[in-house]
C-alpha atoms as a PDB file:
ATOM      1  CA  UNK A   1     -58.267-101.256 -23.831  1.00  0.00           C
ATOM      2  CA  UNK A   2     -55.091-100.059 -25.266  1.00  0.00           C
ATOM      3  CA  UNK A   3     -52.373 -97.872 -23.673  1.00  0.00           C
ATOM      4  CA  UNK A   4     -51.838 -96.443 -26.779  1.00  0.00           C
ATOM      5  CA  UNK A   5     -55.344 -96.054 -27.085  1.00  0.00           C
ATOM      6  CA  UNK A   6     -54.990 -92.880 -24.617  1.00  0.00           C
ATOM      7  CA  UNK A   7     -51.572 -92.062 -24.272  1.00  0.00           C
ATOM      8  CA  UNK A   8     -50.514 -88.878 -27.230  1.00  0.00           C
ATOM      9  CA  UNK A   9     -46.649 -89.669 -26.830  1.00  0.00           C
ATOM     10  CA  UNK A  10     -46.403 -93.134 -28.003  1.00  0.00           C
ATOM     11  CA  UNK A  11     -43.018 -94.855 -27.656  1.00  0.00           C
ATOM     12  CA  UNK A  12     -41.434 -97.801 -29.697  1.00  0.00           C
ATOM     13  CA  UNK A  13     -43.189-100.977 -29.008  1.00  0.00           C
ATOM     14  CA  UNK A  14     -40.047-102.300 -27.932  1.00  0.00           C
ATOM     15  CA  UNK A  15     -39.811 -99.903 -25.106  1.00  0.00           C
ATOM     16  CA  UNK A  16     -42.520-102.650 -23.517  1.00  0.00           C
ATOM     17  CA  UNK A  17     -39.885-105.395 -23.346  1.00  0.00           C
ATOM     18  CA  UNK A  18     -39.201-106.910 -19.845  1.00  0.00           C
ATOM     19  CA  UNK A  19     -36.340-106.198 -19.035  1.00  0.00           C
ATOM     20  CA  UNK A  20     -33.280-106.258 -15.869  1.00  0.00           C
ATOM     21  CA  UNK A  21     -32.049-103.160 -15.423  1.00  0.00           C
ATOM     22  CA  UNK A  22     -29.569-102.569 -12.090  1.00  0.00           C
ATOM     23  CA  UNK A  23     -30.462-106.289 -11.073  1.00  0.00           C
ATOM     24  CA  UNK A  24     -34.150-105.581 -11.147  1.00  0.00           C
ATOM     25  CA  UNK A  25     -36.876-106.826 -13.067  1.00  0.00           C
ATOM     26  CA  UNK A  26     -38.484-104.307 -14.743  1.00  0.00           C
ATOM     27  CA  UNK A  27     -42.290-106.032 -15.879  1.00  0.00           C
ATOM     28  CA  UNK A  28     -44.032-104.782 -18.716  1.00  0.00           C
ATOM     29  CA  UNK A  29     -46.856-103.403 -16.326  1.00  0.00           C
ATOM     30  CA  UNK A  30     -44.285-101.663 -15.111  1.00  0.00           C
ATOM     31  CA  UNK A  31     -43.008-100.286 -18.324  1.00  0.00           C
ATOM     32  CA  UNK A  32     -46.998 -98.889 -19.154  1.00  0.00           C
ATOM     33  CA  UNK A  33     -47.073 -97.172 -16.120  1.00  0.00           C
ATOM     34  CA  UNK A  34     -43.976 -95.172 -17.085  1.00  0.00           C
ATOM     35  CA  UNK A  35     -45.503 -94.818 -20.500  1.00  0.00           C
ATOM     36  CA  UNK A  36     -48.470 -92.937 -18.924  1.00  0.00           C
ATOM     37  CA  UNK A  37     -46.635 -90.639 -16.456  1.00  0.00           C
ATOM     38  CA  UNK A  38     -44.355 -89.985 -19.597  1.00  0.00           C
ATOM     39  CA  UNK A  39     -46.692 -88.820 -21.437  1.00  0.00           C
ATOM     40  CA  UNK A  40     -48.107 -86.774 -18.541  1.00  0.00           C
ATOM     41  CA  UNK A  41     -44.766 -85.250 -18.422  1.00  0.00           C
ATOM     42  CA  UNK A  42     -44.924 -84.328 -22.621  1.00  0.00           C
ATOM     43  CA  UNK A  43     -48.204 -82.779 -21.563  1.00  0.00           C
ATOM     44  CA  UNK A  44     -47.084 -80.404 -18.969  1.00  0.00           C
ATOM     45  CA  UNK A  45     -44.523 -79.796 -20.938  1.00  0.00           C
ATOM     46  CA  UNK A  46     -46.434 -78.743 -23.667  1.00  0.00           C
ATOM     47  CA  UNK A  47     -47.767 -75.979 -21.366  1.00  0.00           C
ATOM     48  CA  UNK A  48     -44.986 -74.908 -19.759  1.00  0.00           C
ATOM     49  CA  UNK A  49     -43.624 -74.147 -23.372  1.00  0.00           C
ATOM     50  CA  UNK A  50     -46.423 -72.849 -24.601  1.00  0.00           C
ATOM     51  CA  UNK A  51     -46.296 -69.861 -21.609  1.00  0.00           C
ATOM     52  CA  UNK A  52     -42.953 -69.652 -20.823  1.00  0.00           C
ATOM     53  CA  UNK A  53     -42.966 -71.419 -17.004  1.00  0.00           C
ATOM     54  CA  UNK A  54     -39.738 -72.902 -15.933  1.00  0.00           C
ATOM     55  CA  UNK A  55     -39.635 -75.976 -14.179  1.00  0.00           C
ATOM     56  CA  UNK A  56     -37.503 -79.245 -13.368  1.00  0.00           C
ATOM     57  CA  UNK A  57     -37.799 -82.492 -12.524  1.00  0.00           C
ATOM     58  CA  UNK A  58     -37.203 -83.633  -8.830  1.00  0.00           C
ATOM     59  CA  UNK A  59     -36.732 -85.921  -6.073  1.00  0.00           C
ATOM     60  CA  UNK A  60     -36.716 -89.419  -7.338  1.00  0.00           C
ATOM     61  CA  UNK A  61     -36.758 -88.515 -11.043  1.00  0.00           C
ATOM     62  CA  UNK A  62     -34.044 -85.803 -10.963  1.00  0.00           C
ATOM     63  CA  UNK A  63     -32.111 -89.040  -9.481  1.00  0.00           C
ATOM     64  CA  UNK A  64     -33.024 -91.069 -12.445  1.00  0.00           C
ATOM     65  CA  UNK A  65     -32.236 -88.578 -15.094  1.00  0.00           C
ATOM     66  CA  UNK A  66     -28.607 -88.282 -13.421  1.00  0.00           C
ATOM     67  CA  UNK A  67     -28.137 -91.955 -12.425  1.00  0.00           C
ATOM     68  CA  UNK A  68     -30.043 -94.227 -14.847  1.00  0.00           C
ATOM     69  CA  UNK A  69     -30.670 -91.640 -17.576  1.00  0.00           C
ATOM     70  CA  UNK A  70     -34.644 -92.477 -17.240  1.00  0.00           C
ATOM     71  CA  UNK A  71     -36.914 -94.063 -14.350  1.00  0.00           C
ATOM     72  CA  UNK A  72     -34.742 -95.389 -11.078  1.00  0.00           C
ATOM     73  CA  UNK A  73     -35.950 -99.405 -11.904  1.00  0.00           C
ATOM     74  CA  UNK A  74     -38.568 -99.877  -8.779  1.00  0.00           C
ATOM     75  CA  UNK A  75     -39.743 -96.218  -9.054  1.00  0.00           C
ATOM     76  CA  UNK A  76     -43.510 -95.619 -10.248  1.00  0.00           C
ATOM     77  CA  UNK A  77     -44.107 -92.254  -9.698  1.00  0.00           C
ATOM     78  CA  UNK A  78     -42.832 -88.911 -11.837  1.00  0.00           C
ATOM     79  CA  UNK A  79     -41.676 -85.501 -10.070  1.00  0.00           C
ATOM     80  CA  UNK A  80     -41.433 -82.084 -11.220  1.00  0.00           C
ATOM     81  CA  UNK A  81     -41.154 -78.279  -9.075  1.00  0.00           C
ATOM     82  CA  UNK A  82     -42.185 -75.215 -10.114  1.00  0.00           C
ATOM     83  CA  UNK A  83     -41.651 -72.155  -7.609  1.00  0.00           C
ATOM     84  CA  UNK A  84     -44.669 -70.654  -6.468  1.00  0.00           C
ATOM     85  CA  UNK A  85     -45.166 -67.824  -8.951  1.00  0.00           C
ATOM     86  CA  UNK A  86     -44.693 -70.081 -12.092  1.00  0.00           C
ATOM     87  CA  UNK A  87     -46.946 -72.785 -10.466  1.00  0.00           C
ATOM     88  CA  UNK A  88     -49.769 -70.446  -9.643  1.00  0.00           C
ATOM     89  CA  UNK A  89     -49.443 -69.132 -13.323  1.00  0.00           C
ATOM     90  CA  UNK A  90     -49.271 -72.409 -14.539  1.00  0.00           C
ATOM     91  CA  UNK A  91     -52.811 -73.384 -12.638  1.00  0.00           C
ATOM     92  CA  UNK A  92     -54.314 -70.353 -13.927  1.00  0.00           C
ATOM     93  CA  UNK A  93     -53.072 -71.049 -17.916  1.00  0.00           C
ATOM     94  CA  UNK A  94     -54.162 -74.886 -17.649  1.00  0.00           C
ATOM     95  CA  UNK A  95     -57.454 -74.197 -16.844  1.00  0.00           C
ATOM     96  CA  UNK A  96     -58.020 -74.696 -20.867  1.00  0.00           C
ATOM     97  CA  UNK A  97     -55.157 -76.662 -21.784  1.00  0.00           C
ATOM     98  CA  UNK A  98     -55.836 -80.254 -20.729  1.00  0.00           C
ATOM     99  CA  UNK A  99     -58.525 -82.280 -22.306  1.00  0.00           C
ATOM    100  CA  UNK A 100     -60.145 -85.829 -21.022  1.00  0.00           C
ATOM    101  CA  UNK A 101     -58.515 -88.224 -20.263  1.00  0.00           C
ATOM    102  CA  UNK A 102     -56.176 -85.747 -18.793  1.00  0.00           C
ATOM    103  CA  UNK A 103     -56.835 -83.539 -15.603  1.00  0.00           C
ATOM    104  CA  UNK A 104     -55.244 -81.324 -13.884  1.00  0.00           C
ATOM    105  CA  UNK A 105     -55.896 -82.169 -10.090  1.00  0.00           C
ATOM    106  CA  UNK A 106     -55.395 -79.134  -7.361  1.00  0.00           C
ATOM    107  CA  UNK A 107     -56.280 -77.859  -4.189  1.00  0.00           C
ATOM    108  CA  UNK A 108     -59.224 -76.322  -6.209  1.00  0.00           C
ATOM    109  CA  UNK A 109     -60.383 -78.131  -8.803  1.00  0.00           C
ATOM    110  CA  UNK A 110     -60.987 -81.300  -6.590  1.00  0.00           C
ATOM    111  CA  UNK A 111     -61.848 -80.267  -2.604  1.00  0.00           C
ATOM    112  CA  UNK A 112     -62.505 -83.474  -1.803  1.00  0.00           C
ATOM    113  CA  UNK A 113     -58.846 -84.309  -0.918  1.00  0.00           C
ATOM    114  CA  UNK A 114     -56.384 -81.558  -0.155  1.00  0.00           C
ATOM    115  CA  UNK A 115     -53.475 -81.660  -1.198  1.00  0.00           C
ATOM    116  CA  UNK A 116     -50.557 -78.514  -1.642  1.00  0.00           C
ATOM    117  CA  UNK A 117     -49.196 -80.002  -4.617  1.00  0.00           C
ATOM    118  CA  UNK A 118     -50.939 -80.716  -7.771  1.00  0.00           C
ATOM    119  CA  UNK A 119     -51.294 -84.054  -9.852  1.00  0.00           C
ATOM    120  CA  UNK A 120     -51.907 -83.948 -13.422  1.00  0.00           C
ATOM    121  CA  UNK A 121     -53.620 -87.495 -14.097  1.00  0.00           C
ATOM    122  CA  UNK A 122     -54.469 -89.932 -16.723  1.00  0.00           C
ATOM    123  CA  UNK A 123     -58.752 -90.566 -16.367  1.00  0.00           C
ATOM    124  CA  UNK A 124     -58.402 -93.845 -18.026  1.00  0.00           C
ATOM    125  CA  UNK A 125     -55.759 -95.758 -16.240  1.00  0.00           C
ATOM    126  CA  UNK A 126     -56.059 -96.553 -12.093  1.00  0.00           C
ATOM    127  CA  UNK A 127     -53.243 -95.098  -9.848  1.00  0.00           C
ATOM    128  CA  UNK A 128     -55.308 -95.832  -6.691  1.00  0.00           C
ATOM    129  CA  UNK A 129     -54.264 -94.212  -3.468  1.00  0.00           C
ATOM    130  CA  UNK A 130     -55.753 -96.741  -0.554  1.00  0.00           C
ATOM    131  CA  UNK A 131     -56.311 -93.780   1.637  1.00  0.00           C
ATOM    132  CA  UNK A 132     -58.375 -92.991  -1.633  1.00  0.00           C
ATOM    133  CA  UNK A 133     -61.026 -95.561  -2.908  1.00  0.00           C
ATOM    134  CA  UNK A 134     -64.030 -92.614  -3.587  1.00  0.00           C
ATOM    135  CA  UNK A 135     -64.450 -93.221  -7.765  1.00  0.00           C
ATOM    136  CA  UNK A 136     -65.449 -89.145  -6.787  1.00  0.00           C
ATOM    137  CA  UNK A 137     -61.704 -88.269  -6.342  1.00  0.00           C
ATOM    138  CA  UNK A 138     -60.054 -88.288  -9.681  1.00  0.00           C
ATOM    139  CA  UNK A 139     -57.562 -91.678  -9.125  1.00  0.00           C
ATOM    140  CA  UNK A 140     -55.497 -91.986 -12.570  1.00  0.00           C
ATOM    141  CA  UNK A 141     -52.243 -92.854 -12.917  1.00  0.00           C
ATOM    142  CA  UNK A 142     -50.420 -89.258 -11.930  1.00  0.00           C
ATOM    143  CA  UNK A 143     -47.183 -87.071 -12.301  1.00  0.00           C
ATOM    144  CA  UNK A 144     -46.971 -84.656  -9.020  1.00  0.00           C
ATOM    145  CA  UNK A 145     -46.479 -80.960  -9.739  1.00  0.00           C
ATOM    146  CA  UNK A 146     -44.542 -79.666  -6.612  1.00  0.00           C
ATOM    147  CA  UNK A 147     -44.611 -75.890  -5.690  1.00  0.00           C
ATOM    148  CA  UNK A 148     -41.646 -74.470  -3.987  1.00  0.00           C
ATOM    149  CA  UNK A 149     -41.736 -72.188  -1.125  1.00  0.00           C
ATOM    150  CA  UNK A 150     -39.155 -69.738   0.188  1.00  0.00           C
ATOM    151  CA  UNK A 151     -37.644 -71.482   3.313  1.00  0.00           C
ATOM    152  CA  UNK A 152     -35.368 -69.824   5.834  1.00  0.00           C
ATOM    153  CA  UNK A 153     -34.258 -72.866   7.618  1.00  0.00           C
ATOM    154  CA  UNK A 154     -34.052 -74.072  11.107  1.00  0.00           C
ATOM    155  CA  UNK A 155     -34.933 -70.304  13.037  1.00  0.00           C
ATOM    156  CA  UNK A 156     -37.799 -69.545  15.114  1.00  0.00           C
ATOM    157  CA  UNK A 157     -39.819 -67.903  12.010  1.00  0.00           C
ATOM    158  CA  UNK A 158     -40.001 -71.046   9.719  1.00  0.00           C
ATOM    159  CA  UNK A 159     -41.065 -73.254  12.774  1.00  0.00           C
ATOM    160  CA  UNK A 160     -44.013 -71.032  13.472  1.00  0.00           C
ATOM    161  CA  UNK A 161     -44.708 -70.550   9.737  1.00  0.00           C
ATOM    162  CA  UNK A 162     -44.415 -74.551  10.096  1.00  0.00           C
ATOM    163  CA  UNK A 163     -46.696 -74.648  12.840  1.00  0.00           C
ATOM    164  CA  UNK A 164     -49.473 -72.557  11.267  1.00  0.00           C
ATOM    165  CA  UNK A 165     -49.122 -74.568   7.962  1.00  0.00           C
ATOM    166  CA  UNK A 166     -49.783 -78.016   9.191  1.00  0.00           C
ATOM    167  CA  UNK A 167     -52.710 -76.285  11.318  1.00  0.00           C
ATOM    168  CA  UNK A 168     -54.693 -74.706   8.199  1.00  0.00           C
ATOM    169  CA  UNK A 169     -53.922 -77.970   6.180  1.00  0.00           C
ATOM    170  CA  UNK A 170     -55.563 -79.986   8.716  1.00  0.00           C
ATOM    171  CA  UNK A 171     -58.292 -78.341   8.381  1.00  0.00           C
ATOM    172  CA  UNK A 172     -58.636 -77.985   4.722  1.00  0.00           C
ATOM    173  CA  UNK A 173     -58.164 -81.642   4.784  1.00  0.00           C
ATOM    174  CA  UNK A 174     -61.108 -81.621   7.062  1.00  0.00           C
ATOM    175  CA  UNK A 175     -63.613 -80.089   4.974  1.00  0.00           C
ATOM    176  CA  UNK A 176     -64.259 -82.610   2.643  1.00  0.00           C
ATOM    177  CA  UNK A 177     -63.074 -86.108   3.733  1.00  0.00           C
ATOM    178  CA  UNK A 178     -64.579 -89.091   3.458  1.00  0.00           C
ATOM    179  CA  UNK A 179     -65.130 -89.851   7.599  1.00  0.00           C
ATOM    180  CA  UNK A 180     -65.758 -93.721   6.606  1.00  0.00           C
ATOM    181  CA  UNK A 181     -61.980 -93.704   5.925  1.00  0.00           C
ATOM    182  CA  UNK A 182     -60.611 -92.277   8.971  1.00  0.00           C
ATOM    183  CA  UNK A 183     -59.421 -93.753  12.212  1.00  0.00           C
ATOM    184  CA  UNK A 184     -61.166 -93.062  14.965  1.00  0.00           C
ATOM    185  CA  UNK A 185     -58.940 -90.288  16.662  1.00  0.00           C
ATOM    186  CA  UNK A 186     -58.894 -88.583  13.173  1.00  0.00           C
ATOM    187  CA  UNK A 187     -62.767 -89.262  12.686  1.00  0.00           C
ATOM    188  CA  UNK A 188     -63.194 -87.095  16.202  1.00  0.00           C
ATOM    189  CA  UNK A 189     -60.683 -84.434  14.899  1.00  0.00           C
ATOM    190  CA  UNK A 190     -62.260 -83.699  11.622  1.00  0.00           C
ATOM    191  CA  UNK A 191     -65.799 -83.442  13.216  1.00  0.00           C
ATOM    192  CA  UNK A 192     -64.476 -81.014  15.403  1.00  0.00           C
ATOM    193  CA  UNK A 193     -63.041 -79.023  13.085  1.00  0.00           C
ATOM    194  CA  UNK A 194     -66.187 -78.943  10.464  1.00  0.00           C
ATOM    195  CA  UNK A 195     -68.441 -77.770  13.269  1.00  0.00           C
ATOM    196  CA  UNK A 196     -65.825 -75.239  14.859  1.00  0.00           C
ATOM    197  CA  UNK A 197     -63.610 -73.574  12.158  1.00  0.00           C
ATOM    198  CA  UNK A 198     -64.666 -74.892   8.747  1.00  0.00           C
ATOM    199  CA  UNK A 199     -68.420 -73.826   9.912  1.00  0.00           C
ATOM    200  CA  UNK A 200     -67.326 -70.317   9.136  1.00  0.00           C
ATOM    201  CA  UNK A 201     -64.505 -70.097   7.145  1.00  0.00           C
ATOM    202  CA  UNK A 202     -65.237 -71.374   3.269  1.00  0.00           C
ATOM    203  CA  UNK A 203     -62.737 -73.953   2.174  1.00  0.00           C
ATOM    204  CA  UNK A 204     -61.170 -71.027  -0.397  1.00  0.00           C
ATOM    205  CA  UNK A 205     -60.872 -68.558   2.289  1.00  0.00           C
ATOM    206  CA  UNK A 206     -58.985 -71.313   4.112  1.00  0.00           C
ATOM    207  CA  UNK A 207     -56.656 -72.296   0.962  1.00  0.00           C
ATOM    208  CA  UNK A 208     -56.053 -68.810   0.685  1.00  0.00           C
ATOM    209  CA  UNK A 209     -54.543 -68.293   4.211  1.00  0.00           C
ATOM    210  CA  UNK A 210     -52.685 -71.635   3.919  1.00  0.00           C
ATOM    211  CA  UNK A 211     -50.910 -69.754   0.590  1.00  0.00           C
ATOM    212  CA  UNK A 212     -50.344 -66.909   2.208  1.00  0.00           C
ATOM    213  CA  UNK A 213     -48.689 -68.592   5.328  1.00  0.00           C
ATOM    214  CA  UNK A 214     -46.634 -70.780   3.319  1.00  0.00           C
ATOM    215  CA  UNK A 215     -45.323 -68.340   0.758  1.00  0.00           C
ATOM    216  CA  UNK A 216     -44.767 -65.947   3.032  1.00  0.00           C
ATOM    217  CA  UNK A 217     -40.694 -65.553   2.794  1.00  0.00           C
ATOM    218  CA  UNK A 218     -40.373 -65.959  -1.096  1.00  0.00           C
ATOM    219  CA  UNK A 219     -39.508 -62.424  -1.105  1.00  0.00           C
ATOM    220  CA  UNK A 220     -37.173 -62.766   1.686  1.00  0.00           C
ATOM    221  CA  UNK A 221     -34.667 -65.964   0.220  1.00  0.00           C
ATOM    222  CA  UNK A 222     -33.797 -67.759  -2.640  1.00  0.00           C
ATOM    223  CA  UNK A 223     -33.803 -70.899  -1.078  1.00  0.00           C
ATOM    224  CA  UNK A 224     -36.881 -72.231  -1.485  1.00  0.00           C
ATOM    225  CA  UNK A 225     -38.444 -75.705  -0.037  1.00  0.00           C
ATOM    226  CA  UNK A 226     -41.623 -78.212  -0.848  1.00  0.00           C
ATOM    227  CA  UNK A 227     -44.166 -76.492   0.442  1.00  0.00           C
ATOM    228  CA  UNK A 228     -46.195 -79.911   1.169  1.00  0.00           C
ATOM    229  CA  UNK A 229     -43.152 -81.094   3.259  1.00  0.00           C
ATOM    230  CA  UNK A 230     -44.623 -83.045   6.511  1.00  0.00           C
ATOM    231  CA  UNK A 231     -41.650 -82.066   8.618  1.00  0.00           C
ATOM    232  CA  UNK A 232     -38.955 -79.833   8.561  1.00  0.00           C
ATOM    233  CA  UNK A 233     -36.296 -82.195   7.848  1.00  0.00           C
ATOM    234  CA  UNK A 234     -37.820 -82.891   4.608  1.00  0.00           C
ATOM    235  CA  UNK A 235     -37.404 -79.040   3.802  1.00  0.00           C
ATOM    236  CA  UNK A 236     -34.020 -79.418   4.800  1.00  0.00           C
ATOM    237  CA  UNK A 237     -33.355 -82.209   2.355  1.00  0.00           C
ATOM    238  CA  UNK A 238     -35.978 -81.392  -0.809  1.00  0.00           C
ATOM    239  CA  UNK A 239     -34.659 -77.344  -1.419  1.00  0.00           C
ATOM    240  CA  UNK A 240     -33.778 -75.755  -3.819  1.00  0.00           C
ATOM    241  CA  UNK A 241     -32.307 -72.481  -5.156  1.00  0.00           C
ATOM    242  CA  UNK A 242     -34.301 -70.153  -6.987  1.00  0.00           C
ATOM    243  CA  UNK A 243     -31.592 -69.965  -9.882  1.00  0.00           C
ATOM    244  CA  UNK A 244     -32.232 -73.353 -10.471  1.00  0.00           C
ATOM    245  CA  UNK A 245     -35.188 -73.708 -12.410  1.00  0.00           C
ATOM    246  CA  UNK A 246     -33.530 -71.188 -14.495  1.00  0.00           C
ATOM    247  CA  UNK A 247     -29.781 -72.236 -15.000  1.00  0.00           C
ATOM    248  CA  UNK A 248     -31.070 -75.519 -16.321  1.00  0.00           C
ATOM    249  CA  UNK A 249     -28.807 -78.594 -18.378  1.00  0.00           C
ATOM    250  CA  UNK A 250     -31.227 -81.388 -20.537  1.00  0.00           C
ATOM    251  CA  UNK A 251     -30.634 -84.569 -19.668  1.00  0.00           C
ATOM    252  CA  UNK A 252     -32.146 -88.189 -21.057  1.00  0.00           C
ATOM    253  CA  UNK A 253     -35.061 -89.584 -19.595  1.00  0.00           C
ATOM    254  CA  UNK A 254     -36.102 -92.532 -21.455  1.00  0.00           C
ATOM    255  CA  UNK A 255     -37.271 -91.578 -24.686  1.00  0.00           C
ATOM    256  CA  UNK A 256     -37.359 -87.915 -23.769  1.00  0.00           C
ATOM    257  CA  UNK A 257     -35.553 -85.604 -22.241  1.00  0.00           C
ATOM    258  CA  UNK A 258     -36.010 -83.382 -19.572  1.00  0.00           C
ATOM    259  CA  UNK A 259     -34.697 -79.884 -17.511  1.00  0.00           C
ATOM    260  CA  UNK A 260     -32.198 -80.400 -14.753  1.00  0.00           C
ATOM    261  CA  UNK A 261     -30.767 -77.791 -12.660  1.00  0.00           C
ATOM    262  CA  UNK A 262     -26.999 -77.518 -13.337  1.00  0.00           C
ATOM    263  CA  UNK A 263     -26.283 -77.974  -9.882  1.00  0.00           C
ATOM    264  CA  UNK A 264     -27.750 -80.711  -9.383  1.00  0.00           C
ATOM    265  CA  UNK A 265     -24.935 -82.553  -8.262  1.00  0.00           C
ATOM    266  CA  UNK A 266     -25.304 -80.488  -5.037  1.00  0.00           C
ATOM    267  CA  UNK A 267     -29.092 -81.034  -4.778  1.00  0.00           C
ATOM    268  CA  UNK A 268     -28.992 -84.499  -5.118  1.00  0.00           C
ATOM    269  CA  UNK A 269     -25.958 -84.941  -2.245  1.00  0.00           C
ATOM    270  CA  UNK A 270     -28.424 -82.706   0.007  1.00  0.00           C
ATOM    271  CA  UNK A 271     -31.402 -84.912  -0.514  1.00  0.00           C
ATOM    272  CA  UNK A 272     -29.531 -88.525  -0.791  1.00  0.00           C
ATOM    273  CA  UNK A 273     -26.184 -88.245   0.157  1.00  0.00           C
ATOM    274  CA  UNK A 274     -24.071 -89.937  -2.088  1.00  0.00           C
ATOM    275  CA  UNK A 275     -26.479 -90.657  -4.513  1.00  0.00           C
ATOM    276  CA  UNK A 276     -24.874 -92.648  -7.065  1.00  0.00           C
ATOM    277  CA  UNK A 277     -24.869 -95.677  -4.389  1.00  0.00           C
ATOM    278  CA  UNK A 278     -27.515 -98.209  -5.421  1.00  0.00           C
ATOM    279  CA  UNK A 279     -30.124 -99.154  -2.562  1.00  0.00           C
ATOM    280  CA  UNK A 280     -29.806-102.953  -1.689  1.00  0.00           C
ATOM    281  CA  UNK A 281     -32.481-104.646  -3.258  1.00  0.00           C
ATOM    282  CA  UNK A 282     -34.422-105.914  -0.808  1.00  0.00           C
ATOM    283  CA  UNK A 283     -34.894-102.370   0.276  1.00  0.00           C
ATOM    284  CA  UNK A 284     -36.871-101.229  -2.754  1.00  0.00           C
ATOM    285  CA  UNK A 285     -40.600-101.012  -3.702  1.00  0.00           C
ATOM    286  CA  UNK A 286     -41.268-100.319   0.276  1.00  0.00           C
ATOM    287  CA  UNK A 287     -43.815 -97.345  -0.503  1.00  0.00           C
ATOM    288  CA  UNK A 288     -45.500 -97.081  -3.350  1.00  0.00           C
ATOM    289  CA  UNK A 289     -45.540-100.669  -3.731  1.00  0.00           C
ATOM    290  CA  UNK A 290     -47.946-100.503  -0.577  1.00  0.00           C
ATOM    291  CA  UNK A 291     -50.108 -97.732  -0.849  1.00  0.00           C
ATOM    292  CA  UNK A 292     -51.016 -97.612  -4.356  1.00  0.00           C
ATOM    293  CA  UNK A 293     -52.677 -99.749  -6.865  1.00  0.00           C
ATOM    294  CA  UNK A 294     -51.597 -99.024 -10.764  1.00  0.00           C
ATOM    295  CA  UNK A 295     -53.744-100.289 -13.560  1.00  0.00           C
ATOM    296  CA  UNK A 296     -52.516 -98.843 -17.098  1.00  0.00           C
ATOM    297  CA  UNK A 297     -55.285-100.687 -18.796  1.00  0.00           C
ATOM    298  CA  UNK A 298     -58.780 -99.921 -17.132  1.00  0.00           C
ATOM    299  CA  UNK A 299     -59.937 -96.132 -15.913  1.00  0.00           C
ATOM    300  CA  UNK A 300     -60.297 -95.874 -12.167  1.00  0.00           C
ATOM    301  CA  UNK A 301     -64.003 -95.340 -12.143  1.00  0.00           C
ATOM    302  CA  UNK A 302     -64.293 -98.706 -13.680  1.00  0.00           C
ATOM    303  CA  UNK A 303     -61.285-100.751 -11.265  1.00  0.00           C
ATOM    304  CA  UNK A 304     -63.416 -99.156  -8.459  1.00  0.00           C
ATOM    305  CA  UNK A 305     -66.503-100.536  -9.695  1.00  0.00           C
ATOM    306  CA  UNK A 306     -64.778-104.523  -9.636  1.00  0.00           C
ATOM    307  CA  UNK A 307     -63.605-103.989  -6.259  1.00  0.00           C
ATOM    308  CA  UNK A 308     -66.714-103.089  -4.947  1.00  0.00           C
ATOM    309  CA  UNK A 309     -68.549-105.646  -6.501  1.00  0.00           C
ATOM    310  CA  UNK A 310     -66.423-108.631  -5.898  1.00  0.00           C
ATOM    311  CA  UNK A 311     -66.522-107.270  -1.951  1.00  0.00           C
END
């Protein structure tokens, strides 16, 4: 199979070249992988468009916009926020928008995993989380859809609000997991929790109340943080003004472009410091490079399928 077989924004063949780039190798696999989470990105796009939801990139790939006008060189993954209104209207809207191989993949539209964030994935390429080998969890290559949260910062209310959050996500993550895959003090957990509190409360009354907690200051700031943050530090660091997805620049990216907030110079100091310093080398590729498996070229169903029969 073809990438270009099912990828809609084709680039220039050339694009595929190996190349260096900052002193490191960029691989052709490499280069299809960013060809499928680029055209995941024309895709949401598309939508966002379409309905009028404002959005920018962030994290990693607001970096490599600024700094390398397209992917940082030993990045693999593609980020985007939406505040929480526009990304609940932009769930709602895409329930008709995205046709196989693409899928949108949510809180709701696959329980199997929980996550706060959405992924919009590619069904016929692999992007294999190892915490994530079911070929019933949707495992294409992905671009992650953060929502943003109002955050007040360090006071007593966002530590409870905290506090509840990581409570109610444990136990939506609970409800459907795979118990083969645990550890054994997270095995015990989860059975705990599906015969005590997901025995009675459905797994959308249970996503409902972990909205609710988590959104429950957007009225109250415009500083608003990832709302799938795993401690409060990484609020500190990954926020973001309201204004922002609003007073937006375009900037490069490859062979597209993309929305930037127009302060991002501030954003980017808050979340790496000085971020125009390159890593050293031997630094990169420490987490994706370890926890997920990328294959452009066959869908995930299928790489599951040789994996489990070479075992």
């Amino acid at each position: 199979m073809h990438i270009f077989d099912h990828i809609t924004l084709k680039p220039d063949i050339s694009f595929f070249d190996e190349e260096e780039r900052s002193g490191y190798l960029v691989t052709v696999q490499r280069k299809k992988i960013w060809a499928v989470e680029i055209d995941l990105l024309a895709e949401f796009d598309r939508v966002c468009k379409k309905y009028d939801i404002h959005y920018c990139v962030f994290a990693g790939t607001l970096l490599g916009a600024v700094r390398h006008q397209g992917f940082i060189p030993w990045d693999d993954d593609l980020d985007v926020c939406l505040p929480r209104d526009e990304f609940e209207r932009f769930l709602k809207v895409s329930k008709n928008e995205f046709k196989p191989p693409y899928f949108l993949q949510s809180a709701l539209s696959d329980k199997k995993y929980f996550c706060a964030y959405a992924r919009l994935r590619n069904s016929e390429t692999t992007g294999l989380l190892s915490w994530t080998p079911s070929p019933e969890y949707n495992s294409g290559i992905f671009m992650d859809i953060y929502c943003m949260d109002g955050y007040l910062g360090r006071c007593f209310k966002s530590k409870m609000q905290f506090f509840q959050k990581k409570a109610i996500r444990m136990c939506l993550n609970a409800y459907y997991a795979d118990l083969s895959q645990c550890s054994f003090k997270k095995k015990i957990l989860y059975l705990l929790l599906k015969n005590t509190i997901c025995s009675w409360a459905s797994y959308e009354k249970l996503y409902k109340a972990f909205v609710n907690t988590v959104s429950r200051y957007n009225q109250q700031t415009k500083r608003y943080a990832d709302s799938s943050a795993n401690t409060m530090r990484e609020m500190d660091l990954y926020s973001i003004s309201t204004d922002d997805f609003t007073n937006t620049a375009t900037a490069k990216f490859e062979y597209c472009s993309v929305p930037i907030p127009k302060n991002y110079k501030q954003i980017l100091r808050n979340m790496f410091g000085n971020y125009m310093e390159f890593p050293p080398l031997d630094k990169v590729d420490e987490w994706h490079g370890n926890v997920i498996t990328f294959d452009p070229d066959i869908p995930y169903k299928k790489y599951i399928e040789n994996k489990i029969a070479k075992k």
